[in-house]
N, C-alpha and C. Protein backbone atom coordinates (compact mmCIF):
# COMPACT_ATOMS: atom_id res chain seq x y z
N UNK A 1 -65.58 -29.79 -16.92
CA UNK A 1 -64.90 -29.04 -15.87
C UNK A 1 -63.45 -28.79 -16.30
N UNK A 2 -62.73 -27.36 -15.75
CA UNK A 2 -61.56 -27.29 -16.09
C UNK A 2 -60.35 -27.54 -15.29
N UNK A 3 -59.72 -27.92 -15.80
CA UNK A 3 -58.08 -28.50 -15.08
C UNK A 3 -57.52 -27.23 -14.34
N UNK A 4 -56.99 -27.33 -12.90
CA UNK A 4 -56.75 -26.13 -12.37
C UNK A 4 -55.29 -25.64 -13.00
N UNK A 5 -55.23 -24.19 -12.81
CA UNK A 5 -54.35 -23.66 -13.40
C UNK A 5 -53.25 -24.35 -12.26
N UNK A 6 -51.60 -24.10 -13.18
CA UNK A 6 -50.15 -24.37 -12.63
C UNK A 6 -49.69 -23.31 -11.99
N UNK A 7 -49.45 -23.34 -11.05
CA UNK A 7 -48.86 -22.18 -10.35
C UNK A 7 -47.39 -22.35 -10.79
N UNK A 8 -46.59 -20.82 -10.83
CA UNK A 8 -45.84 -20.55 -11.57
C UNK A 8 -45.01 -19.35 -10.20
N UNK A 9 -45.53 -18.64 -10.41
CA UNK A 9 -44.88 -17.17 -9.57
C UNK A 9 -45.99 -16.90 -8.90
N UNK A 10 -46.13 -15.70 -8.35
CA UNK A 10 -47.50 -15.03 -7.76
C UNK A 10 -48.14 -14.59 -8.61
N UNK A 11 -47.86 -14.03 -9.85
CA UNK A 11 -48.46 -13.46 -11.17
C UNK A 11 -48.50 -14.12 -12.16
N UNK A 12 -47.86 -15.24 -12.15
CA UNK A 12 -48.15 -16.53 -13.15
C UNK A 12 -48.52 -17.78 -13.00
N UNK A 13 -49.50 -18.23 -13.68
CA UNK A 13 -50.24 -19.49 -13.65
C UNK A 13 -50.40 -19.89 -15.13
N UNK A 14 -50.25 -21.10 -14.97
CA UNK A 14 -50.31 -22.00 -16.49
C UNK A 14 -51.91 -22.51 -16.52
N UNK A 15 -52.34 -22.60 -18.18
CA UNK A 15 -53.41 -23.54 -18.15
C UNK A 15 -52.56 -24.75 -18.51
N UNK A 16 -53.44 -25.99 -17.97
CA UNK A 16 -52.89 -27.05 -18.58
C UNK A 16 -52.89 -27.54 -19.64
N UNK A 17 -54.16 -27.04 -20.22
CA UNK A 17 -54.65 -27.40 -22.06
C UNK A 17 -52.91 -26.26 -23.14
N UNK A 18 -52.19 -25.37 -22.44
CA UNK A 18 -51.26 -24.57 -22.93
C UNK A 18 -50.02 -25.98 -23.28
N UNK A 19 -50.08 -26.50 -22.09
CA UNK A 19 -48.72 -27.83 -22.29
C UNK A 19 -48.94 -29.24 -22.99
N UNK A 20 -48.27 -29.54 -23.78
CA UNK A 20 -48.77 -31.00 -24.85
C UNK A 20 -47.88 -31.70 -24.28
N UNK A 21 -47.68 -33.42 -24.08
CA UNK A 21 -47.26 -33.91 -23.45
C UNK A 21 -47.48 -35.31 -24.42
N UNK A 22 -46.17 -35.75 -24.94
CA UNK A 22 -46.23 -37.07 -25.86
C UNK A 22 -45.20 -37.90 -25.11
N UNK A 23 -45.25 -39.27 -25.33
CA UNK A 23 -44.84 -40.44 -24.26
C UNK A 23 -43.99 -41.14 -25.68
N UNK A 24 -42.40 -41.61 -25.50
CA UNK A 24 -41.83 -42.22 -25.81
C UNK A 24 -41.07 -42.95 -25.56
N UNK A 25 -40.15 -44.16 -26.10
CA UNK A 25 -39.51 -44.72 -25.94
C UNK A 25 -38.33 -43.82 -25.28
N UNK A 26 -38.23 -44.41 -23.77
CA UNK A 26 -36.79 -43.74 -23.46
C UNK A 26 -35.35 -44.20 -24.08
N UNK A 27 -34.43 -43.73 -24.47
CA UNK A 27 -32.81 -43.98 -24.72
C UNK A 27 -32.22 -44.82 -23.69
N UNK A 28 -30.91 -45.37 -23.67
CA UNK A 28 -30.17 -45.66 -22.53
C UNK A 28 -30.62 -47.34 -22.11
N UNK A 29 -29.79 -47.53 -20.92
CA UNK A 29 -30.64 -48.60 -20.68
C UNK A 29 -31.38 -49.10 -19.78
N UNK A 30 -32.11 -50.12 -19.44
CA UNK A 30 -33.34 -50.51 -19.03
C UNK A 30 -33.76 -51.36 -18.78
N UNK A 31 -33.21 -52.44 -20.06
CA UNK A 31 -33.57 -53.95 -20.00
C UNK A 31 -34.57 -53.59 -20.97
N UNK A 32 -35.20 -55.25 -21.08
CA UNK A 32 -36.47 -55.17 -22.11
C UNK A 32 -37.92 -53.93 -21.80
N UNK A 33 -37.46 -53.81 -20.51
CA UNK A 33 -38.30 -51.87 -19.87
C UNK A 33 -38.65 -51.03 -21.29
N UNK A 34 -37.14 -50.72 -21.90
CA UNK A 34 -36.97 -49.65 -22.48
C UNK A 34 -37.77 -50.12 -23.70
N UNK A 35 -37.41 -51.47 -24.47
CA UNK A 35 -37.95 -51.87 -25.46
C UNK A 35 -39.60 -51.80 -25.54
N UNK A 36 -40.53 -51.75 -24.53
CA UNK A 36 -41.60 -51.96 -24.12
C UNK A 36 -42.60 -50.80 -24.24
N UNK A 37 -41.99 -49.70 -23.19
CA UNK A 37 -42.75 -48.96 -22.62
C UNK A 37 -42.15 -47.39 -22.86
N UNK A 38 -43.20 -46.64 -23.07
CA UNK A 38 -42.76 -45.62 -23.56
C UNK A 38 -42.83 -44.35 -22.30
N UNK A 39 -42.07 -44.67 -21.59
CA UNK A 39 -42.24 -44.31 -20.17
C UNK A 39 -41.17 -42.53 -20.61
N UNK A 40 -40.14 -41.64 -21.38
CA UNK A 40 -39.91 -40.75 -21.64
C UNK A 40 -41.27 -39.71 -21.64
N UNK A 41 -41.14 -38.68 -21.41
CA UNK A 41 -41.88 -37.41 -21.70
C UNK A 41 -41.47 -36.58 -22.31
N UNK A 42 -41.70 -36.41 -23.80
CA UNK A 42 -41.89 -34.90 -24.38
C UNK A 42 -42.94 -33.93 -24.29
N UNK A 43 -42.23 -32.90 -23.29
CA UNK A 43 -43.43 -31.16 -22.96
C UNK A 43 -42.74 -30.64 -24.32
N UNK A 44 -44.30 -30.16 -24.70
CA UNK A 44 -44.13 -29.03 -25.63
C UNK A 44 -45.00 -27.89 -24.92
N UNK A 45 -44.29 -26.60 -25.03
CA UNK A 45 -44.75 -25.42 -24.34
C UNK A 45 -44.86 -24.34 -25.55
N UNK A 46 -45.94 -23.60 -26.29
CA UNK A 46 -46.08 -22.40 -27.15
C UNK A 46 -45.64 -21.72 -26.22
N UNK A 47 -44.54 -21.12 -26.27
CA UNK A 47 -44.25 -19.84 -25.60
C UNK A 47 -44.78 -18.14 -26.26
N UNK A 48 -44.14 -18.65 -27.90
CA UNK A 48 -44.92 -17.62 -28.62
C UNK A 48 -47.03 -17.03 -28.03
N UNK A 49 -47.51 -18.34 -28.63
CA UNK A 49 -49.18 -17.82 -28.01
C UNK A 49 -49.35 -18.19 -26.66
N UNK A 50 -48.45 -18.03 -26.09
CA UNK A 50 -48.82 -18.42 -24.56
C UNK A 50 -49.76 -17.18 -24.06
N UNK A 51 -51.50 -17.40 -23.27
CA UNK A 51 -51.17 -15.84 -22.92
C UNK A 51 -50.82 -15.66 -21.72
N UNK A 52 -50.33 -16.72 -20.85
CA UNK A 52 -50.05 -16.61 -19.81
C UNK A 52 -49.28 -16.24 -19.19
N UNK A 53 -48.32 -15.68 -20.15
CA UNK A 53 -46.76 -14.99 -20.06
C UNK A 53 -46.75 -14.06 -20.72
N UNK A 54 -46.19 -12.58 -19.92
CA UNK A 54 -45.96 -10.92 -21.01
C UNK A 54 -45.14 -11.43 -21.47
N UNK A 55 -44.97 -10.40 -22.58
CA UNK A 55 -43.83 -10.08 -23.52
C UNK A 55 -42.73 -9.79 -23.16
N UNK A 56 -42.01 -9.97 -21.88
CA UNK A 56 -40.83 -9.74 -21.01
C UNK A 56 -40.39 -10.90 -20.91
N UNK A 57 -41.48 -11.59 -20.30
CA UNK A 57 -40.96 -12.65 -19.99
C UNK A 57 -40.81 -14.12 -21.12
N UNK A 58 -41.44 -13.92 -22.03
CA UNK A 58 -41.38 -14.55 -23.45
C UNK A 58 -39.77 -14.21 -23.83
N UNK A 59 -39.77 -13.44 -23.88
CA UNK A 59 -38.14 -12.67 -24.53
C UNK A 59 -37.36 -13.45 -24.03
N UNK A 60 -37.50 -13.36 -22.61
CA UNK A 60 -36.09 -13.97 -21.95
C UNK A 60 -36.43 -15.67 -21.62
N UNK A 61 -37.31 -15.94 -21.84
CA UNK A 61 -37.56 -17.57 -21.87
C UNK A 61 -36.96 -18.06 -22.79
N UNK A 62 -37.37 -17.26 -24.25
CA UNK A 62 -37.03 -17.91 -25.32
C UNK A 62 -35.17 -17.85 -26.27
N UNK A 63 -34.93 -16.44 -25.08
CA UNK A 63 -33.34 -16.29 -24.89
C UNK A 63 -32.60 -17.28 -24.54
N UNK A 64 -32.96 -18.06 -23.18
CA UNK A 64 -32.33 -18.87 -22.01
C UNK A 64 -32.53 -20.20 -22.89
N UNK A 65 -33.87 -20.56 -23.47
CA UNK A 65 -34.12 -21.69 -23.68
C UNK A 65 -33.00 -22.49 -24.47
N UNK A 66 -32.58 -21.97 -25.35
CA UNK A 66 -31.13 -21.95 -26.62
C UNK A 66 -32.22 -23.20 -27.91
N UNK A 67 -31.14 -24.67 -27.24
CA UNK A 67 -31.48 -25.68 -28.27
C UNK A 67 -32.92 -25.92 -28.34
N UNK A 68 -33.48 -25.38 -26.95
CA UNK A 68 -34.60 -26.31 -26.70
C UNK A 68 -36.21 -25.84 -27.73
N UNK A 69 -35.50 -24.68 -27.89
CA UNK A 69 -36.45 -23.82 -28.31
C UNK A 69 -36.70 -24.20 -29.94
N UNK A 70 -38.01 -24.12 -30.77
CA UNK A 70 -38.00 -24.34 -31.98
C UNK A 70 -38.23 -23.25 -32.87
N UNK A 71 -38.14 -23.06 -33.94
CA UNK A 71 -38.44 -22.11 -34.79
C UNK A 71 -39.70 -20.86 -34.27
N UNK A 72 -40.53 -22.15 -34.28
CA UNK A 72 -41.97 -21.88 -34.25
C UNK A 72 -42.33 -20.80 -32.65
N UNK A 73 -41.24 -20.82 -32.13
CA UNK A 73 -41.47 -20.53 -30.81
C UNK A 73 -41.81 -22.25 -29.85
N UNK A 74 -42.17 -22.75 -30.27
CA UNK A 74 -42.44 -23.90 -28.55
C UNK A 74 -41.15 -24.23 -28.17
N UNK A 75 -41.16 -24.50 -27.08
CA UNK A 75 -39.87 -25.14 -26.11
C UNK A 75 -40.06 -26.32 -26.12
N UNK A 76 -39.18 -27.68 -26.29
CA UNK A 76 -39.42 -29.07 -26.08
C UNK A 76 -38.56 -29.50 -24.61
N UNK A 77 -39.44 -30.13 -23.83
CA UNK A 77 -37.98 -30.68 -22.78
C UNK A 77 -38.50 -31.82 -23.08
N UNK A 78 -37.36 -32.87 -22.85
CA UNK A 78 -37.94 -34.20 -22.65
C UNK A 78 -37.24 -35.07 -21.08
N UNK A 79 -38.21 -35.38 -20.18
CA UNK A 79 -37.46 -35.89 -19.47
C UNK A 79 -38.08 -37.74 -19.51
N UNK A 80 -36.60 -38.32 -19.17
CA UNK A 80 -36.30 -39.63 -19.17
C UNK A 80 -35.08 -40.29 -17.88
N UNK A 81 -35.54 -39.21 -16.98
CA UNK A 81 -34.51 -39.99 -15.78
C UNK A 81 -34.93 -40.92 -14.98
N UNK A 82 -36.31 -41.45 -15.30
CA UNK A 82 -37.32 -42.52 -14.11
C UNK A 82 -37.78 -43.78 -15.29
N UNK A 83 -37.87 -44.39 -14.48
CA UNK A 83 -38.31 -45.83 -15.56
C UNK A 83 -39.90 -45.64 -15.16
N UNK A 84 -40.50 -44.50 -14.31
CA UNK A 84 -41.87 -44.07 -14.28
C UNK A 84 -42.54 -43.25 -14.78
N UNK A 85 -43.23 -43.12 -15.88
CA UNK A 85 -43.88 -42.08 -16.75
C UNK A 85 -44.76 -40.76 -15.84
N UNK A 86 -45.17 -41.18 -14.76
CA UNK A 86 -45.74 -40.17 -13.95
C UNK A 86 -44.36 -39.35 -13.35
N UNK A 87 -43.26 -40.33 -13.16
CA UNK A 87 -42.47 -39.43 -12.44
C UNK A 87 -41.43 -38.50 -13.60
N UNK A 88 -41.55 -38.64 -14.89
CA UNK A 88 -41.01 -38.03 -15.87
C UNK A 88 -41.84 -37.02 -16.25
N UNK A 89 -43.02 -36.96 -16.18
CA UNK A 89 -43.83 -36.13 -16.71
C UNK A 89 -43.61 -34.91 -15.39
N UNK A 90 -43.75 -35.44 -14.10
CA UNK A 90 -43.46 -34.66 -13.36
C UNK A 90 -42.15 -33.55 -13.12
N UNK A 91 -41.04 -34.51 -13.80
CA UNK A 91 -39.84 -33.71 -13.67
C UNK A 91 -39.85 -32.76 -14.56
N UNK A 92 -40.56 -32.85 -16.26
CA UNK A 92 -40.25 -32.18 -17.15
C UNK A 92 -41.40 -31.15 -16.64
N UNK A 93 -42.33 -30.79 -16.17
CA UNK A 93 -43.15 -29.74 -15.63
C UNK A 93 -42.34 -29.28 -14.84
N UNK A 94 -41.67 -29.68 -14.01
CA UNK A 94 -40.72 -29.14 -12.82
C UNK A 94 -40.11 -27.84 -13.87
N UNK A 95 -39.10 -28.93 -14.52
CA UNK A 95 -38.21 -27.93 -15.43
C UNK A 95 -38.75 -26.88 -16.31
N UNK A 96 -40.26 -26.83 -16.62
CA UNK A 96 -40.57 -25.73 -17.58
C UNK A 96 -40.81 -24.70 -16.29
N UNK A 97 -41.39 -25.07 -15.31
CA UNK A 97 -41.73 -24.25 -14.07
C UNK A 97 -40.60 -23.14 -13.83
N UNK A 98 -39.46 -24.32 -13.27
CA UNK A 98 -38.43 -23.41 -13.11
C UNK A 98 -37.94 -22.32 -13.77
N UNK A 99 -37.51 -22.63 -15.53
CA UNK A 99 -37.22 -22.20 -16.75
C UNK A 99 -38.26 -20.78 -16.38
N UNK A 100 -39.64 -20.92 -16.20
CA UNK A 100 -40.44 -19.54 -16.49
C UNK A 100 -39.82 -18.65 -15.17
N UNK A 101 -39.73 -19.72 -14.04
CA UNK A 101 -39.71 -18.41 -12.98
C UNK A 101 -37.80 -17.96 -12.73
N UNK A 102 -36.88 -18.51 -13.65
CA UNK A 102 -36.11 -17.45 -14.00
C UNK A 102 -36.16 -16.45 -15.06
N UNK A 103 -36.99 -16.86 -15.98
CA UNK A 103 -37.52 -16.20 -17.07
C UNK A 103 -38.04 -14.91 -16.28
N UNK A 104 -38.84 -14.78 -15.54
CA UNK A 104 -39.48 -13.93 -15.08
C UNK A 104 -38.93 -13.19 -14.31
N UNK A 105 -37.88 -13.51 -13.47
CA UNK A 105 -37.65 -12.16 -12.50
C UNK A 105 -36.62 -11.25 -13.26
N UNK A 106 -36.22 -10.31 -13.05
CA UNK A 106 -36.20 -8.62 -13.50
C UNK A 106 -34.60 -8.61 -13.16
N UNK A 107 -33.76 -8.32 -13.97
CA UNK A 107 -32.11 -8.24 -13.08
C UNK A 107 -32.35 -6.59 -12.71
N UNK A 108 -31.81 -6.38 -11.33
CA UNK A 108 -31.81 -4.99 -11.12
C UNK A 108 -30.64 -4.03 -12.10
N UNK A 109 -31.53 -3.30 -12.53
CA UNK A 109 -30.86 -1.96 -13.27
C UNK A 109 -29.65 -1.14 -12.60
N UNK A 110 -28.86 -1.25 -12.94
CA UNK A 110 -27.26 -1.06 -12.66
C UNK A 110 -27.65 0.35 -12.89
N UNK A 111 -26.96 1.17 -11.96
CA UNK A 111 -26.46 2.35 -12.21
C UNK A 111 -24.95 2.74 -12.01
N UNK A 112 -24.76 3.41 -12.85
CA UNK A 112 -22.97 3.66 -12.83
C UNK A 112 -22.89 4.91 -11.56
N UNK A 113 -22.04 4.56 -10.67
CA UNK A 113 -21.63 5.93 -9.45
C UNK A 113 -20.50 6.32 -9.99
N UNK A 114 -19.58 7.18 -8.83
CA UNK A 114 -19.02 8.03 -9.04
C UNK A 114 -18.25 7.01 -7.99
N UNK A 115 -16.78 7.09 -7.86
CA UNK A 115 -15.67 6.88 -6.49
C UNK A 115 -15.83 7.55 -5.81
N UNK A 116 -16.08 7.83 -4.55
CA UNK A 116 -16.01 8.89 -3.00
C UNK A 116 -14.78 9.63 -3.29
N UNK A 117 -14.04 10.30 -2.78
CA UNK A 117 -13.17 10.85 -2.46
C UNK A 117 -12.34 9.78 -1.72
N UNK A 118 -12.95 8.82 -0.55
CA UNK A 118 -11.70 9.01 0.36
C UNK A 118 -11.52 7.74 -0.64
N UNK A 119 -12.06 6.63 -1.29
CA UNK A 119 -11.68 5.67 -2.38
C UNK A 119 -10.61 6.20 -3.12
N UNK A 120 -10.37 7.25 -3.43
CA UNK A 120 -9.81 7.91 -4.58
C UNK A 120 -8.69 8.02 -3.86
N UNK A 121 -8.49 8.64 -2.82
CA UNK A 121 -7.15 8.33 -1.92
C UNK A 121 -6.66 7.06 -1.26
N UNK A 122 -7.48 5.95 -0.98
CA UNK A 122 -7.03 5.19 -0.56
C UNK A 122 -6.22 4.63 -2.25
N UNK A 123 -6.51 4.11 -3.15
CA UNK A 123 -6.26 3.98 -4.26
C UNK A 123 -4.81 4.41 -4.65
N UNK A 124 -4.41 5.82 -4.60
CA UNK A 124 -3.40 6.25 -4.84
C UNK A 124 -2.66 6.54 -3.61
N UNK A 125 -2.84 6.06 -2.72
CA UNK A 125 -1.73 5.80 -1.57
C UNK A 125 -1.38 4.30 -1.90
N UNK A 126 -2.24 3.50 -2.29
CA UNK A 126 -2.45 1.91 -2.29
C UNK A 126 -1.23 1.86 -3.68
N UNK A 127 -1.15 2.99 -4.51
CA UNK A 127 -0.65 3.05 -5.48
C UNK A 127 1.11 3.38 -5.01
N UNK A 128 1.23 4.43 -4.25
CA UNK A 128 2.66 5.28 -4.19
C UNK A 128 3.20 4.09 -2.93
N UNK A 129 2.53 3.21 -2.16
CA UNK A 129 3.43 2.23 -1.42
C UNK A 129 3.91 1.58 -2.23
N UNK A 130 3.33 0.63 -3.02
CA UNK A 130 3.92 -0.42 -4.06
C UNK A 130 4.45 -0.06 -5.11
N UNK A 131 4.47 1.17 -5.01
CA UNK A 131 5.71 1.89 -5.97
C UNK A 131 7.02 1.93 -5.21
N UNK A 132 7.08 2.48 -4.09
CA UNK A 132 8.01 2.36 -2.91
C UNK A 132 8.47 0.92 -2.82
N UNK A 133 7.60 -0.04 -2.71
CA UNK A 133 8.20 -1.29 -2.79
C UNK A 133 9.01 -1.61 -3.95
N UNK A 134 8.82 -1.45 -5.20
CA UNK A 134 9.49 -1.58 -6.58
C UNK A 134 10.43 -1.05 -6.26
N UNK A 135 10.60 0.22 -6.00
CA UNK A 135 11.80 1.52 -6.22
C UNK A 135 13.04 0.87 -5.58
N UNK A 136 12.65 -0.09 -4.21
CA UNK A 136 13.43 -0.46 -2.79
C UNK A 136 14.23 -1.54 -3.71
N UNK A 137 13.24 -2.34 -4.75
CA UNK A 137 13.97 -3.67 -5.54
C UNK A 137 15.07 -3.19 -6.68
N UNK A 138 15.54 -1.90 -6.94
CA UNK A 138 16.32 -1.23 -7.81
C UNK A 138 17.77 -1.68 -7.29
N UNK A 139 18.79 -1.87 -8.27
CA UNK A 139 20.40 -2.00 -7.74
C UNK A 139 20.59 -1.39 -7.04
N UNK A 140 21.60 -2.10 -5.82
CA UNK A 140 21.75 -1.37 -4.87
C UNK A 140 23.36 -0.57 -5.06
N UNK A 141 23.74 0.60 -4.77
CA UNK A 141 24.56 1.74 -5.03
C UNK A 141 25.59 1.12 -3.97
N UNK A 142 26.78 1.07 -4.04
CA UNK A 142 28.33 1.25 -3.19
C UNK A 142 28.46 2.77 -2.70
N UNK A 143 27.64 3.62 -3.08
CA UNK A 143 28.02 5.39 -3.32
C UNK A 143 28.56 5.67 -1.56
N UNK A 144 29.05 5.24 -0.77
CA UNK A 144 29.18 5.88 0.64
C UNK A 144 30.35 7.10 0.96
């Protein structure tokens, strides 16, 4: 039987056989914990053969990702903030989750306008007061 897909976005879902998941010694400290138990999670994610992700959203995954990202295309996260291996494994899925669904949304396409008219006047009135103000800060004349 197969592992249900990861929900992702409305248009994206992960298989789980896509994410590799190796257990290590966490860093930091712990006590004899750390020495013991290999309670860290390294996700590895193919982003390259993923097919669960277009080619849009690959681009900008593998943009955002920076260090995390390897040659090869996979992404590594490793999380190690729980002295619980279920709850590390959980966070570092969190974080690839997230990672895709900014990956995925679309920045809206900028279009360049034009200034209105009355912009264009407020502007250069906004301009000829604080010129007036300068002009007022000039030496003042004895001429009477």
């Amino acid at each position: 039987m197969t592992a249900a897909r990861i929900p992702v976005t409305d248009e994206i879902s992960l298989d789980p056989a896509e994410i590799e998941e190796t257990f290590v010694r966490a860093s930091g400290p712990g006590g004899q914990n750390v020495n013991k138990v290999s309670s860290a999670v390294m996700l590895r994610f193919d982003v390259e053969r993923s097919p669960s992700l277009d080619g849009w959203t690959k681009t900008r995954l593998m943009r955002a990702a920076g260090t995390k990202m390897t040659k090869d295309g996979v992404l590594v996260l490793k999380a190690q903030e729980s002295r619980d291996q279920s709850l590390n494994r959980a966070a570092a899925l969190q974080r690839l989750i997230e990672m895709i669904q900014a990956a995925s949304v679309r920045p809206k396409v900028r279009r360049a306008t034009k200034p209105t008219y009355s912009s264009k006047l407020k502007r250069l009135d906004g301009k000829s007061r604080r010129a007036g103000v300068k002009a007022g800060r000039g030496k003042v004349s004895f001429n009477e």
